[in-house]
PDB file of N, CA and C in Angstrom:
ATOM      1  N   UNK A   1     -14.080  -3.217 -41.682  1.00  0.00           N
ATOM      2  CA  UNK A   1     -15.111  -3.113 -42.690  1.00  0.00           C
ATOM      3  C   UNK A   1     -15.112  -1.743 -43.350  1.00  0.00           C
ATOM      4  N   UNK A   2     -15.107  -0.896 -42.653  1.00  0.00           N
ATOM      5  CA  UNK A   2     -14.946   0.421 -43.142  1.00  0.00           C
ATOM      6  C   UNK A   2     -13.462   0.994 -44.116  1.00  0.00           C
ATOM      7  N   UNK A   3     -12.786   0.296 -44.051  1.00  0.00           N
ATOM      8  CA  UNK A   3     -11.520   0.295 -44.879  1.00  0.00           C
ATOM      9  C   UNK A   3     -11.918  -0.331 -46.511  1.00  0.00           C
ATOM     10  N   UNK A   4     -13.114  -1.396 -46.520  1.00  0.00           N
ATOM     11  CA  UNK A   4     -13.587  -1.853 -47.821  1.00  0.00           C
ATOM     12  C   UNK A   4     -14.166  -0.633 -48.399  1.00  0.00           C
ATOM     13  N   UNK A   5     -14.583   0.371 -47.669  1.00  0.00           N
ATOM     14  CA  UNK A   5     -14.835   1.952 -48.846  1.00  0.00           C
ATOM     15  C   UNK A   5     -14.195   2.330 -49.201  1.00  0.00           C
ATOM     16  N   UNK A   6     -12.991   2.614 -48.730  1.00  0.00           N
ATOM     17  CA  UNK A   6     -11.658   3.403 -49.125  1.00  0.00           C
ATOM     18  C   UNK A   6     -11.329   2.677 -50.176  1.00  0.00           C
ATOM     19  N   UNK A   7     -11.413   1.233 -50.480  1.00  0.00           N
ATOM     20  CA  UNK A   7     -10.788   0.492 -51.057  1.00  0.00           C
ATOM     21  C   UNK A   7     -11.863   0.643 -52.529  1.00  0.00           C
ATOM     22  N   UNK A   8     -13.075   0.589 -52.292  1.00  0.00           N
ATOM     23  CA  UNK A   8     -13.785   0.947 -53.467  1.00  0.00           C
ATOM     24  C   UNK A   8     -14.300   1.754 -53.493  1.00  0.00           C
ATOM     25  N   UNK A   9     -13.914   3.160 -52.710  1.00  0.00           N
ATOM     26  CA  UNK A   9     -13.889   4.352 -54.020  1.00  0.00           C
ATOM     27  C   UNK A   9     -12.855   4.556 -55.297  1.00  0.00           C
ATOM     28  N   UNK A  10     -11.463   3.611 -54.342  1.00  0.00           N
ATOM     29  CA  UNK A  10      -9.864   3.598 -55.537  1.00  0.00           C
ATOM     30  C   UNK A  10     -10.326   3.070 -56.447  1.00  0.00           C
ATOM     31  N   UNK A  11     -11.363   1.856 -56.539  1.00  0.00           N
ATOM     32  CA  UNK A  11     -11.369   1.078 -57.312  1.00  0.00           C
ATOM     33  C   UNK A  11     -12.808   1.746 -58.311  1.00  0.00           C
ATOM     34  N   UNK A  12     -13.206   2.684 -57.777  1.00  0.00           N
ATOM     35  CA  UNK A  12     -13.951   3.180 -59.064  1.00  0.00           C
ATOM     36  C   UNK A  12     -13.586   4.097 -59.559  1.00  0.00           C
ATOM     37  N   UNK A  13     -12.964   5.002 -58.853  1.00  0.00           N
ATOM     38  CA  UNK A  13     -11.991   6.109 -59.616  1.00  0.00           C
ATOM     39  C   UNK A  13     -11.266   4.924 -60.831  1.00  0.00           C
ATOM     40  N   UNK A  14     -10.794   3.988 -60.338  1.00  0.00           N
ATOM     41  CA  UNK A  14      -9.854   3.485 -61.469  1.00  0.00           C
ATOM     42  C   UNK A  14     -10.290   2.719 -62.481  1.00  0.00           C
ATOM     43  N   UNK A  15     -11.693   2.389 -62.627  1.00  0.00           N
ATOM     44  CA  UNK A  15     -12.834   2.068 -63.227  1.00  0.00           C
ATOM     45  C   UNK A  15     -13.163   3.526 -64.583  1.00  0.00           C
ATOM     46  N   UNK A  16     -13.370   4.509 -63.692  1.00  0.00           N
ATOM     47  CA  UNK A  16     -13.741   5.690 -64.063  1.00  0.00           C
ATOM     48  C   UNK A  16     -12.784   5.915 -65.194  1.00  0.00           C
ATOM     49  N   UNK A  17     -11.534   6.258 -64.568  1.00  0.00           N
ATOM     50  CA  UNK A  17     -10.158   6.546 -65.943  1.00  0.00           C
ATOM     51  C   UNK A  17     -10.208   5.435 -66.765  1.00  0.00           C
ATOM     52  N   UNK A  18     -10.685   4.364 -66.472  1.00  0.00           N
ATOM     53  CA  UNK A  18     -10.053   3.222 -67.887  1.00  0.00           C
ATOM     54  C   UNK A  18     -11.614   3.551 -68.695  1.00  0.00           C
ATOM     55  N   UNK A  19     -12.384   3.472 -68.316  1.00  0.00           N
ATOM     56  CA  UNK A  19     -13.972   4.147 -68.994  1.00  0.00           C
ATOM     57  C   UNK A  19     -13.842   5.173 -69.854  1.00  0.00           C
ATOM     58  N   UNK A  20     -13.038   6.686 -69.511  1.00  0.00           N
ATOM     59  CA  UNK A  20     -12.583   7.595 -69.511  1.00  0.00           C
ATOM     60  C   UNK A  20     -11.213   7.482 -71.099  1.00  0.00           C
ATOM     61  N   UNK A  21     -10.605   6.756 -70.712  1.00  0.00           N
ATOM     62  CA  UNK A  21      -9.743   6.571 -71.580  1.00  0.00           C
ATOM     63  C   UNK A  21     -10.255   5.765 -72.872  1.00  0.00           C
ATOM     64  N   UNK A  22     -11.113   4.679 -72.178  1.00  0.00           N
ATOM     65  CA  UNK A  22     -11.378   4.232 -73.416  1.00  0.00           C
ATOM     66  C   UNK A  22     -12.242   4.626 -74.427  1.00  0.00           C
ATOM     67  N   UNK A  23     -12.521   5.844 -74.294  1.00  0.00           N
ATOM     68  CA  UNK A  23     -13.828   6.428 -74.675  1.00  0.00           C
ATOM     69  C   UNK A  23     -13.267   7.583 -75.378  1.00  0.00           C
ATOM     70  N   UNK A  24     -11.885   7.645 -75.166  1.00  0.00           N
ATOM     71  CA  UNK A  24     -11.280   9.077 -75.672  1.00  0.00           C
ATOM     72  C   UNK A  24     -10.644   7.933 -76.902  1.00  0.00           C
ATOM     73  N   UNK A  25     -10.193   6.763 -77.147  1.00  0.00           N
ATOM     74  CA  UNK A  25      -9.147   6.482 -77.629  1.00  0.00           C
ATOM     75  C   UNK A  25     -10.171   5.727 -79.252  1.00  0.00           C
ATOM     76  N   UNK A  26     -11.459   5.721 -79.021  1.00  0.00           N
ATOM     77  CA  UNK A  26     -12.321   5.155 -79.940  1.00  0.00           C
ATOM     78  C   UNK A  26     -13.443   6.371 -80.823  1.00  0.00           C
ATOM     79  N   UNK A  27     -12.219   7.302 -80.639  1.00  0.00           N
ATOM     80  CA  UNK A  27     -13.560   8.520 -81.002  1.00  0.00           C
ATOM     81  C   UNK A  27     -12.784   8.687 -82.233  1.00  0.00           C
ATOM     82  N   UNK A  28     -14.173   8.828 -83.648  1.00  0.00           N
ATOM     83  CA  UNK A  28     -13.888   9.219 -84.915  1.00  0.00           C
ATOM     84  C   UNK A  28     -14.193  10.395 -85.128  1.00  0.00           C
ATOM     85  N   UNK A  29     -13.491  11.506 -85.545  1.00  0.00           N
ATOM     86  CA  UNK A  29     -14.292  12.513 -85.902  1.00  0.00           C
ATOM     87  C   UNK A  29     -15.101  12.485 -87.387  1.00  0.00           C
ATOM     88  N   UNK A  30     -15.290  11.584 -88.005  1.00  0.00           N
ATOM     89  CA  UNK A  30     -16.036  11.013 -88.851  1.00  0.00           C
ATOM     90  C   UNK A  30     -17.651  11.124 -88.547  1.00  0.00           C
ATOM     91  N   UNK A  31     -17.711  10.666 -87.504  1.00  0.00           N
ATOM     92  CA  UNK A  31     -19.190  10.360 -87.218  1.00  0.00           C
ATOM     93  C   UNK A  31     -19.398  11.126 -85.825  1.00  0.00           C
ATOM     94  N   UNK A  32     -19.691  12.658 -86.074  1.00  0.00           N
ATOM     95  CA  UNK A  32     -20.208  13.506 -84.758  1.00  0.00           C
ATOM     96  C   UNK A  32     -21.018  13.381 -84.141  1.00  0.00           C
ATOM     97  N   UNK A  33     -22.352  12.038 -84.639  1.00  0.00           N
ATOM     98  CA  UNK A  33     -23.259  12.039 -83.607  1.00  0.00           C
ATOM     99  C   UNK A  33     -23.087  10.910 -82.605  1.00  0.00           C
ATOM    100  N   UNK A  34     -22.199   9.882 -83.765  1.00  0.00           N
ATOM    101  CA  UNK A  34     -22.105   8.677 -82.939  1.00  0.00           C
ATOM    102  C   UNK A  34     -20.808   9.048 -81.137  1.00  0.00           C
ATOM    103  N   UNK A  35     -20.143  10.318 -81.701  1.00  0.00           N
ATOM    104  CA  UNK A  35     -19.371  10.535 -81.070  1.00  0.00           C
ATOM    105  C   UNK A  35     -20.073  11.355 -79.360  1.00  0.00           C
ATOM    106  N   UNK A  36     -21.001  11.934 -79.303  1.00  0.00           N
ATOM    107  CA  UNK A  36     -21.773  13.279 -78.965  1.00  0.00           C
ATOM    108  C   UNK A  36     -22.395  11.793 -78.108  1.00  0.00           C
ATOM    109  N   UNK A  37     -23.176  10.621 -78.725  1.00  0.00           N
ATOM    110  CA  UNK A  37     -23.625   9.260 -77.926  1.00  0.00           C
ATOM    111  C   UNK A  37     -22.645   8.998 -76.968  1.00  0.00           C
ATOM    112  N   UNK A  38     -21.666   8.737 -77.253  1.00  0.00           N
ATOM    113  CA  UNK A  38     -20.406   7.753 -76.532  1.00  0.00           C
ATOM    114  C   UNK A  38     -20.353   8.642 -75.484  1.00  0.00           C
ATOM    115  N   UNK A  39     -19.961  10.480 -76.071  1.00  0.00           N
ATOM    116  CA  UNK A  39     -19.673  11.284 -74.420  1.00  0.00           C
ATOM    117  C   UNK A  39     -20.575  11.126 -73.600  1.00  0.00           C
ATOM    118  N   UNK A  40     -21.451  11.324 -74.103  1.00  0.00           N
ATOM    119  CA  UNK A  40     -22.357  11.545 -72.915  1.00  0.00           C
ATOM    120  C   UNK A  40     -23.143  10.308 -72.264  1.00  0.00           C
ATOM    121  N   UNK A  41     -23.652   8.829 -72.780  1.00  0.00           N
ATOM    122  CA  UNK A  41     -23.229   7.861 -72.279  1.00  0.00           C
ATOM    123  C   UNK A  41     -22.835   7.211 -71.280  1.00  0.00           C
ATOM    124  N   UNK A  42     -21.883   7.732 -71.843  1.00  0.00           N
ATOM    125  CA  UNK A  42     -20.456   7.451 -71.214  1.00  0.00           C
ATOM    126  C   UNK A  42     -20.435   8.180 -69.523  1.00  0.00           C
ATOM    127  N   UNK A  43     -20.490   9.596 -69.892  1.00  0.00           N
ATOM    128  CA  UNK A  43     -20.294  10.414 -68.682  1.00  0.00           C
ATOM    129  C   UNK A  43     -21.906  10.114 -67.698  1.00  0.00           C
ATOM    130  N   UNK A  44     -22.632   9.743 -68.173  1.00  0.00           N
ATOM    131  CA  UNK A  44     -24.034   9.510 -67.594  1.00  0.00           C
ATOM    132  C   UNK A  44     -23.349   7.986 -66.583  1.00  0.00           C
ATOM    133  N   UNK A  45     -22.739   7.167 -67.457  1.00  0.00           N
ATOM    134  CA  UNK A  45     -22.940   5.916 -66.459  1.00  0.00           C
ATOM    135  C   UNK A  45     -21.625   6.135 -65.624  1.00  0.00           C
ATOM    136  N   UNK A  46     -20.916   6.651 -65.728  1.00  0.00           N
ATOM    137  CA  UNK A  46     -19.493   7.124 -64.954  1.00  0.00           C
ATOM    138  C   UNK A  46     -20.058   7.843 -63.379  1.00  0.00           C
ATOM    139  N   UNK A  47     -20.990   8.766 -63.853  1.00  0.00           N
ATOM    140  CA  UNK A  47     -21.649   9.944 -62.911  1.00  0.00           C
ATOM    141  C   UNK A  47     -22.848   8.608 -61.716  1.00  0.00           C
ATOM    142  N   UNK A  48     -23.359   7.607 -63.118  1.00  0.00           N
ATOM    143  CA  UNK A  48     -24.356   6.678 -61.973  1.00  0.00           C
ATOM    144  C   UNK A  48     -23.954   5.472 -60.715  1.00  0.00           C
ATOM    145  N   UNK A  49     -22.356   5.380 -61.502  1.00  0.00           N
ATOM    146  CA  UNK A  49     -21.547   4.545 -60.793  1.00  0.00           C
ATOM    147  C   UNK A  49     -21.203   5.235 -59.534  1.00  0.00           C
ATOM    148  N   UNK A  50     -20.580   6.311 -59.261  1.00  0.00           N
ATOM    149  CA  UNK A  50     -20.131   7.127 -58.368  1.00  0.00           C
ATOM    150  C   UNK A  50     -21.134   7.155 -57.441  1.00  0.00           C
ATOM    151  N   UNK A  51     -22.415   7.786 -57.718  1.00  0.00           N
ATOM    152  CA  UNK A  51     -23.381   8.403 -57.538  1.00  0.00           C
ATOM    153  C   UNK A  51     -23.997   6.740 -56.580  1.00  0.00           C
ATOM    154  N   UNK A  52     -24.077   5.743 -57.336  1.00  0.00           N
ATOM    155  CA  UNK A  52     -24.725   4.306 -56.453  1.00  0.00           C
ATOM    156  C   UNK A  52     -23.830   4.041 -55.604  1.00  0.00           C
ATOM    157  N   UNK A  53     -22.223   4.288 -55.529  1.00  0.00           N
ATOM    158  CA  UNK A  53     -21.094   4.064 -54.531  1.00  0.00           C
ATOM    159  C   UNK A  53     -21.409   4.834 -53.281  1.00  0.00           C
ATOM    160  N   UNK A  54     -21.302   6.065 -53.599  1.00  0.00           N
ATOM    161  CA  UNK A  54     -21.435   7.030 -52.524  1.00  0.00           C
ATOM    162  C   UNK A  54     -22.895   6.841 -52.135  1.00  0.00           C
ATOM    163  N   UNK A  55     -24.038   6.552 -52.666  1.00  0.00           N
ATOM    164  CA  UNK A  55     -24.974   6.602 -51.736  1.00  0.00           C
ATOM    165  C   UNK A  55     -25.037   5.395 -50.645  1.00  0.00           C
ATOM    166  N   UNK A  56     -24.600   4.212 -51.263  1.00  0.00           N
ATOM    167  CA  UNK A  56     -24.515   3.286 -50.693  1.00  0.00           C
ATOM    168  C   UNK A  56     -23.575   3.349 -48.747  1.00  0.00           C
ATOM    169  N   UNK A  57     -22.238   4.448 -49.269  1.00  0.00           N
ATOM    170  CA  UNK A  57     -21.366   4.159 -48.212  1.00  0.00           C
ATOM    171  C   UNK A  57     -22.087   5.358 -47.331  1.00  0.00           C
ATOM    172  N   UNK A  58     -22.824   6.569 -47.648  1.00  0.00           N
ATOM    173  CA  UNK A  58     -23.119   7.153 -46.474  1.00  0.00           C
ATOM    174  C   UNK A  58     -24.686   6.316 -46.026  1.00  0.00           C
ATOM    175  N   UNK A  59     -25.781   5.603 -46.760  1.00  0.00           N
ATOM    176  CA  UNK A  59     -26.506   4.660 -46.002  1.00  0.00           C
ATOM    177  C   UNK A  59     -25.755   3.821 -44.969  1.00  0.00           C
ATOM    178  N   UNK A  60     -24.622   3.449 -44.611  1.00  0.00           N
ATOM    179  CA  UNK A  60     -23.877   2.991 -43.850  1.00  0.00           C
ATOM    180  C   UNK A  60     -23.413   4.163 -42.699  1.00  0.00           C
ATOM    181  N   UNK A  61     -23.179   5.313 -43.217  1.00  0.00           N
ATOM    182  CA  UNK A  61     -22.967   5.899 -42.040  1.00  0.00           C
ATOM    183  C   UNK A  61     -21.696   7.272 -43.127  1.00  0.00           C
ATOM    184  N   UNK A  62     -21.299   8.247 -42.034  1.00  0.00           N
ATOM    185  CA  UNK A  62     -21.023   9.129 -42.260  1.00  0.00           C
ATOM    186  C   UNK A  62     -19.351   8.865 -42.575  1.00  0.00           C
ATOM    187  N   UNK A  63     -18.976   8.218 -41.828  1.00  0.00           N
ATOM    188  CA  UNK A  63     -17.400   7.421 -41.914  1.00  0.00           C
ATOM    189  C   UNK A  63     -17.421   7.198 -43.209  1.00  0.00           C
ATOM    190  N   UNK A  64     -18.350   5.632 -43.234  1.00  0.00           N
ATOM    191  CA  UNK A  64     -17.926   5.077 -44.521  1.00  0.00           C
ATOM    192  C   UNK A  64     -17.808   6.102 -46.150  1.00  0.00           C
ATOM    193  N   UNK A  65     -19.062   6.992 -45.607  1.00  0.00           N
ATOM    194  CA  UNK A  65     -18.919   7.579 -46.879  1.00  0.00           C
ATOM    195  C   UNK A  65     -17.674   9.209 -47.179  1.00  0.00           C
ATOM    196  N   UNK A  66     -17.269   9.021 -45.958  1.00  0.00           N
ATOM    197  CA  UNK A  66     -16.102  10.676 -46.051  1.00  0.00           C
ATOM    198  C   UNK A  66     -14.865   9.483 -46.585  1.00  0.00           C
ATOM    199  N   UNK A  67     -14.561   8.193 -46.266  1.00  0.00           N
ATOM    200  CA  UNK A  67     -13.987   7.462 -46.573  1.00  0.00           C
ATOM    201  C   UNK A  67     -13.865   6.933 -48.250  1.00  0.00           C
ATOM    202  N   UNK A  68     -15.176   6.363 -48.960  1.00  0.00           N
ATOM    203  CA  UNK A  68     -15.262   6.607 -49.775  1.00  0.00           C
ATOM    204  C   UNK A  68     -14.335   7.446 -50.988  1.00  0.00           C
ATOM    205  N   UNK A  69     -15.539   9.111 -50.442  1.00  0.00           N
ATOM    206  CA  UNK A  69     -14.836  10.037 -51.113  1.00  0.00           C
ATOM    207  C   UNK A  69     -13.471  10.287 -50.933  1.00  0.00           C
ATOM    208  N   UNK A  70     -13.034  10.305 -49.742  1.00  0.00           N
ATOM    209  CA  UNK A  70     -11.475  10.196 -50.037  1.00  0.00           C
ATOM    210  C   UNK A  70     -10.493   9.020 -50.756  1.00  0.00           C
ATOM    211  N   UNK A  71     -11.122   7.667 -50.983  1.00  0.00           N
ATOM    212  CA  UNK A  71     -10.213   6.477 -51.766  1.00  0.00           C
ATOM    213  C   UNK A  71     -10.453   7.148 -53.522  1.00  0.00           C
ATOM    214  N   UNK A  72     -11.768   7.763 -53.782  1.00  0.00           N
ATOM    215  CA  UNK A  72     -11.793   8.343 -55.121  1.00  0.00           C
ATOM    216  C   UNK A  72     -10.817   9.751 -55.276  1.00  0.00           C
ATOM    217  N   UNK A  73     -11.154  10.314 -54.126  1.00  0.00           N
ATOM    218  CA  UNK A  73      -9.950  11.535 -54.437  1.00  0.00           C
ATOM    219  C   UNK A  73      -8.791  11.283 -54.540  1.00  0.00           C
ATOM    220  N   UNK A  74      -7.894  10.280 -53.573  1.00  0.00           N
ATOM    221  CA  UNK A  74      -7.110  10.341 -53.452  1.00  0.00           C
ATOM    222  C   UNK A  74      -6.245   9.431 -54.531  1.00  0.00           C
ATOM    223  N   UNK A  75      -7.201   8.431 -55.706  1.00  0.00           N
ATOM    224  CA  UNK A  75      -6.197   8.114 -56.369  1.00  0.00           C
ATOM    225  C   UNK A  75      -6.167   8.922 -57.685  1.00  0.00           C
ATOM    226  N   UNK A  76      -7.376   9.912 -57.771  1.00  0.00           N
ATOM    227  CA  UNK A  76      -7.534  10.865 -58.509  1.00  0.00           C
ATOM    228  C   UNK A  76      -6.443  11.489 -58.877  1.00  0.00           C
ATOM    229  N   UNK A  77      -5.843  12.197 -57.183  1.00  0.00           N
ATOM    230  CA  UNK A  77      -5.063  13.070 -57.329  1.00  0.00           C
ATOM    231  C   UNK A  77      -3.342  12.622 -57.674  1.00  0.00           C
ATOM    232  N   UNK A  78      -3.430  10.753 -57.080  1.00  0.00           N
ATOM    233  CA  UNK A  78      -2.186  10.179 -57.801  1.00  0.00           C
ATOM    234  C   UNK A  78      -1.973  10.193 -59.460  1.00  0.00           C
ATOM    235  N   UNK A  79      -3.493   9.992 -59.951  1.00  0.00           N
ATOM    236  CA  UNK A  79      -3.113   9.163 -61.188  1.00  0.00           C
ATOM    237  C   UNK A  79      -2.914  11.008 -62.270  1.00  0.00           C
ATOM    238  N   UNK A  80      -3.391  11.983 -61.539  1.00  0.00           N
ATOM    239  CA  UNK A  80      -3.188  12.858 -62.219  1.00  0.00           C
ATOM    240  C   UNK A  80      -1.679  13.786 -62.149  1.00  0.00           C
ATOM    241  N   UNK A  81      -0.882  13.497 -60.693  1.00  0.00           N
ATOM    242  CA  UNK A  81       0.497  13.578 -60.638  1.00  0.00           C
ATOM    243  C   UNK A  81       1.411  12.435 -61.145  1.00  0.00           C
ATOM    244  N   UNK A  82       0.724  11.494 -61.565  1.00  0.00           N
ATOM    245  CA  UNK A  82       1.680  10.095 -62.222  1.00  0.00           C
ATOM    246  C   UNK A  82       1.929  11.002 -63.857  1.00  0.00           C
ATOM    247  N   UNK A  83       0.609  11.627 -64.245  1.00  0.00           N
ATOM    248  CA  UNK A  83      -0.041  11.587 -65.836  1.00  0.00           C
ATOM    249  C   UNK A  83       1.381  13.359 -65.914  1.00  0.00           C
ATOM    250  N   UNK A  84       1.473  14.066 -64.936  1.00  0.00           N
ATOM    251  CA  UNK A  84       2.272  15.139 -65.150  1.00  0.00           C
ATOM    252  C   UNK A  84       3.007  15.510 -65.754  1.00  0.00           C
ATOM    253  N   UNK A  85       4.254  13.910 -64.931  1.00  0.00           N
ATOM    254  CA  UNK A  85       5.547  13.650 -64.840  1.00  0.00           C
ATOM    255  C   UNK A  85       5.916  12.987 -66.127  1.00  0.00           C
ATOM    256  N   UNK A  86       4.705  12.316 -66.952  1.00  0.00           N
ATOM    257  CA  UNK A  86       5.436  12.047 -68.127  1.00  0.00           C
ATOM    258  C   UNK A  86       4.921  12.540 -69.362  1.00  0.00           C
TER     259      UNK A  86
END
């Protein structure tokens, strides 16, 4: 059971970047306020997602949630050595 955290912190980190991306790839500099909405938004429900994950896995206990944070770090730190190399 405790392996299902690990598994969805990856899966919100990878939630997070496609959120992340898609939010970079729809921006006009045309319209600065509509843009100034989307960041922050954006970074508000990114920050509430995380934020309801992790509280959830340390209400379970101290495991689940060091677990957690490590399935978000750790594909963090893949998808940002994948993003390096090309």
């Amino acid at each position: 059971m405790t392996g299902l955290w690990f598994v969805a912190g990856s899966l919100v980190n990878v939630v997070n970047y496609w959120m992340q991306f898609r939010t970079v790839n729809s921006l006009h500099p045309e319209t600065p306020q509509a843009v100034v909405r989307q960041i922050v938004g954006g970074a508000i429900l990114r920050w509430a997602l995380i934020a309801v994950l992790l509280l959830a896995a340390f209400r379970q206990g101290v495991i689940p949630g060091l677990l957690t944070l490590a399935g978000f770090w750790l594909i963090r730190l893949v998808m940002i050595y994948r993003w390096s190399l090309s």
